[in-house]
C-alpha atoms as a PDB file:
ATOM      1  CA  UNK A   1       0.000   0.000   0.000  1.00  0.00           C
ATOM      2  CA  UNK A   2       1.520   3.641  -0.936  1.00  0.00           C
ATOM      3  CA  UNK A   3       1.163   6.208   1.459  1.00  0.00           C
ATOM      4  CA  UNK A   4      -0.767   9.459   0.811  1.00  0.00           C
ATOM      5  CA  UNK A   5       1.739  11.491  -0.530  1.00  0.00           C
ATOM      6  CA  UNK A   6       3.064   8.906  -3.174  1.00  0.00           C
ATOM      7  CA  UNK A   7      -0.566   8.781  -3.922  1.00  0.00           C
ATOM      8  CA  UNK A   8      -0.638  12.091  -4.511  1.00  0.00           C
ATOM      9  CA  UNK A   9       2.375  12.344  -6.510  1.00  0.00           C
ATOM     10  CA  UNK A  10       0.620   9.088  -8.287  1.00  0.00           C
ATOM     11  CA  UNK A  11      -2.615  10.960  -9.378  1.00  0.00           C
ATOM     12  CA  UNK A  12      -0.755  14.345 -10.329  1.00  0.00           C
ATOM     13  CA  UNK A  13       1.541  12.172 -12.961  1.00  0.00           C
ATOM     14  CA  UNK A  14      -1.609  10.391 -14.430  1.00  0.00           C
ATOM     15  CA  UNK A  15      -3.809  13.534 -14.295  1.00  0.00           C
ATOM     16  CA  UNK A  16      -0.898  15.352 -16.109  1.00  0.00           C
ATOM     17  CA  UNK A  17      -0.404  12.505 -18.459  1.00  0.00           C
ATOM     18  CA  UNK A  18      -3.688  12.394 -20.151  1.00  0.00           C
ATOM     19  CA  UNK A  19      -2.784  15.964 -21.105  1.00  0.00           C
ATOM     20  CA  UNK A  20       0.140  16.150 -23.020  1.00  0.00           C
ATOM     21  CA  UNK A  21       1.636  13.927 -25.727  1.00  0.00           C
ATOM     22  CA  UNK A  22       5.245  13.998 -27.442  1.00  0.00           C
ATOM     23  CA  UNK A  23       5.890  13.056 -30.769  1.00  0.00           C
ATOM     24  CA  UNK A  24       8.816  12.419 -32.969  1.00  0.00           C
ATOM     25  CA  UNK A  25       9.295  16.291 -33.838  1.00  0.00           C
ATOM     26  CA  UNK A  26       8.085  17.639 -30.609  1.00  0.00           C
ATOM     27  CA  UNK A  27       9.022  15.192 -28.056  1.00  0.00           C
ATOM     28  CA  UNK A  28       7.684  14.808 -24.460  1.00  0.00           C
ATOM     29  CA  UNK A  29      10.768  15.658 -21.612  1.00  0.00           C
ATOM     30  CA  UNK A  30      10.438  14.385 -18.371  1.00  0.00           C
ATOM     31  CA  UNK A  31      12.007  14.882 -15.031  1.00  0.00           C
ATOM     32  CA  UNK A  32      12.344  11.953 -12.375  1.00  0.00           C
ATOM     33  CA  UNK A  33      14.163  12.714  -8.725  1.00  0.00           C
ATOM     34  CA  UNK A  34      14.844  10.310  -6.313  1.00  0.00           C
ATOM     35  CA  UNK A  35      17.053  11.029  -2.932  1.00  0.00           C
ATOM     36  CA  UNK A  36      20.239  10.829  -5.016  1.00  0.00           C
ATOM     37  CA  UNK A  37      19.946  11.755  -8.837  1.00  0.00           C
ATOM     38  CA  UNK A  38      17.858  13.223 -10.940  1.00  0.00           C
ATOM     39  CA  UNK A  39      16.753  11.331 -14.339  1.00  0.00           C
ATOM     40  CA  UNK A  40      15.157  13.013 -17.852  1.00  0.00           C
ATOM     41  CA  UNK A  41      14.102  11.543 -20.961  1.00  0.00           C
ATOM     42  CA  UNK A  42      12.819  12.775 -24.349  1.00  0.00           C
ATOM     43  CA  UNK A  43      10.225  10.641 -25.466  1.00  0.00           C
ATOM     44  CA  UNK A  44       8.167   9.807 -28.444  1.00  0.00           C
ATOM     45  CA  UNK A  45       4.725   8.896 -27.469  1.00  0.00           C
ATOM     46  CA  UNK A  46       3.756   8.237 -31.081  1.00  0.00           C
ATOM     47  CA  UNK A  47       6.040   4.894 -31.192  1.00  0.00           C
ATOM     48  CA  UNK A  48       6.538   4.547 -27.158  1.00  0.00           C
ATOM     49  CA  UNK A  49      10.396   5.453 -27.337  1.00  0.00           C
ATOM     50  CA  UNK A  50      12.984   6.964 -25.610  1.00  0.00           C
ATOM     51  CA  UNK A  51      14.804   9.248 -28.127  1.00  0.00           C
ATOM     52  CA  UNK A  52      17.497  10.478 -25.545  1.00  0.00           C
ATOM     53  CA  UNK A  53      18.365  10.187 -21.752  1.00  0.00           C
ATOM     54  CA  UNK A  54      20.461  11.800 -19.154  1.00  0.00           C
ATOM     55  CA  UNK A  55      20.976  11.435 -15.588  1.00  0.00           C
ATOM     56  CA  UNK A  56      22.916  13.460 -12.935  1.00  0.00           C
ATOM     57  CA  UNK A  57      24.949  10.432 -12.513  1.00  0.00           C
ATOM     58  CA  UNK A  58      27.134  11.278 -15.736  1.00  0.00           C
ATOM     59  CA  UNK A  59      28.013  14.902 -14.275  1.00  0.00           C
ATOM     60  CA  UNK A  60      30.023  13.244 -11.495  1.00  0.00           C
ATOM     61  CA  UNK A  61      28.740  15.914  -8.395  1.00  0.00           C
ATOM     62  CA  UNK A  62      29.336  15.383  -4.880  1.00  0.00           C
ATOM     63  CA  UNK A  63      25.242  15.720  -4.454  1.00  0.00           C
ATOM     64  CA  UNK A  64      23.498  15.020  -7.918  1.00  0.00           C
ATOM     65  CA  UNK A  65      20.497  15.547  -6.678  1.00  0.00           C
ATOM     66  CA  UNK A  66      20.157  19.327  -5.408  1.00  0.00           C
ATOM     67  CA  UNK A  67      19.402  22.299  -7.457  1.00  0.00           C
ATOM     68  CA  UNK A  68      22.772  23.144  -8.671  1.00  0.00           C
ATOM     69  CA  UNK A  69      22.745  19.365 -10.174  1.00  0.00           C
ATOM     70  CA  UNK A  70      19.051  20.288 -11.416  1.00  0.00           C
ATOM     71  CA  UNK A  71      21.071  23.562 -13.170  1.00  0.00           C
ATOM     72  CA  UNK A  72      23.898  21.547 -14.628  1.00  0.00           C
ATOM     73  CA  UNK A  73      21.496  18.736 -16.214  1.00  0.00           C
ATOM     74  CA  UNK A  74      19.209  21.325 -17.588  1.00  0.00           C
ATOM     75  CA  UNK A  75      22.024  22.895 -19.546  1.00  0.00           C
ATOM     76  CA  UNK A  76      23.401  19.065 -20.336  1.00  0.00           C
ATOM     77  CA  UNK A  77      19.783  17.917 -21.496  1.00  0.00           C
ATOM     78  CA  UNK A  78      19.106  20.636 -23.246  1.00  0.00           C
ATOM     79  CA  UNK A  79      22.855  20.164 -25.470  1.00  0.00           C
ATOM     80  CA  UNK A  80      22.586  16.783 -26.330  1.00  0.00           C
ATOM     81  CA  UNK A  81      18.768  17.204 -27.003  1.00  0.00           C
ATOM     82  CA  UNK A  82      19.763  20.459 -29.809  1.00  0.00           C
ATOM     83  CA  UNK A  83      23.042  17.959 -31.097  1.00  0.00           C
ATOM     84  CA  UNK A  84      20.161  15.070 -31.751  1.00  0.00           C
ATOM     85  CA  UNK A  85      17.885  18.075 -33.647  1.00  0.00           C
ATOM     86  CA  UNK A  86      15.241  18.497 -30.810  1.00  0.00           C
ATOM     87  CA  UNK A  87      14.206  21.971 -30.701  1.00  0.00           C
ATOM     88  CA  UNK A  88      10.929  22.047 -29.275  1.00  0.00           C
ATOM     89  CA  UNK A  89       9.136  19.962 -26.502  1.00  0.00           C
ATOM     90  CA  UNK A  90       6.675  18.982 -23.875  1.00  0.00           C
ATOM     91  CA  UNK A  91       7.570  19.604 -20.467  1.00  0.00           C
ATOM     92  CA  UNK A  92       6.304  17.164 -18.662  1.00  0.00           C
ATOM     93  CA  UNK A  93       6.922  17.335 -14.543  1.00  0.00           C
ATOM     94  CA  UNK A  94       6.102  13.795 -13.771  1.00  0.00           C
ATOM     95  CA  UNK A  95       3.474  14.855 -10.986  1.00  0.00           C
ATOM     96  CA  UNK A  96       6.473  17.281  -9.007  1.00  0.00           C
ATOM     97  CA  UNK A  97       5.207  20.887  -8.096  1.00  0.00           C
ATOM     98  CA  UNK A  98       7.178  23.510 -10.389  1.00  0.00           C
ATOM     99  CA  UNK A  99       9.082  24.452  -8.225  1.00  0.00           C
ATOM    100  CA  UNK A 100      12.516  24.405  -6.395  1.00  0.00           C
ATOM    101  CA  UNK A 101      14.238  21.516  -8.313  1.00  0.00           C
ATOM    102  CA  UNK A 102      11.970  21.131 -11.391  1.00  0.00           C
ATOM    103  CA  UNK A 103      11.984  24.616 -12.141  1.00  0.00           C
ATOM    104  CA  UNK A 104      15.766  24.986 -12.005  1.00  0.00           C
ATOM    105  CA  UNK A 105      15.973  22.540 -14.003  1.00  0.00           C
ATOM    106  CA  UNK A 106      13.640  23.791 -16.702  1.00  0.00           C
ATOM    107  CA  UNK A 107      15.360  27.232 -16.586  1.00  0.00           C
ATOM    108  CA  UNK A 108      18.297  25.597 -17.157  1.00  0.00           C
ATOM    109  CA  UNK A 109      17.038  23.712 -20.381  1.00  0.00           C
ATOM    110  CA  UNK A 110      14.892  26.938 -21.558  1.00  0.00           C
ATOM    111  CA  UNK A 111      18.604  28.971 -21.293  1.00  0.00           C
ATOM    112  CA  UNK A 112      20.361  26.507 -22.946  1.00  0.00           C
ATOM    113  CA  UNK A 113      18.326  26.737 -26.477  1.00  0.00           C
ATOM    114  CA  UNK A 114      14.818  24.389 -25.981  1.00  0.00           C
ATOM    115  CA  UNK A 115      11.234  25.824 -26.561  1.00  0.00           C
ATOM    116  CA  UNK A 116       8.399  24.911 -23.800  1.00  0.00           C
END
């Protein structure tokens, strides 16, 4: 049994999901934290696969999972997302509030070159 706030976090990913959609030219990016890392991929709906992925693991931080790793991935993601010809996508939150973390991040990507 989950406990109410994974529940919550649950029903905010599913209610969020049956509202956006990626496809091949406009690709759905989404943001996963756990205690340690934090986890995006770019994501075509349309066939149900992952175009590109990165992880805070690969930037080698002392914490990968704070908002100065959520600053450095942003800028990361959004590189290797422009190298592989993605210019424009669907931010998608995975069921987080937009805000600390998840908005660093997004700032991040947004400064680097991608349009959300």
């Amino acid at each position: 049994m989950l406990s109410e706030k994974k529940q919550a976090l649950l029903r905010r990913k599913i209610r969020t999901r049956e509202k956006i959609f990626g496809t091949q030219e406009m690709p759905r990016m989404t943001i996963h934290k756990s205690n340690k890392n934090i986890y995006v991929q770019f994501i075509d709906d349309s066939k149900g696969r992952t175009i590109l992925s990165v992880s805070s693991q690969v930037l080698k931080l002392k914490n990968a999972a704070n908002i100065k790793a959520a600053v450095a991935l942003g800028g990361v993601a959004g590189e290797k997302a422009l190298s592989k010809g993605i210019k424009k996508v669907v931010f998608d939150r995975g069921g987080y509030v937009y805000h600390g973390k998840v908005k660093a991040f997004a700032d991040a990507a947004r400064a680097a070159g991608l349009k959300f």
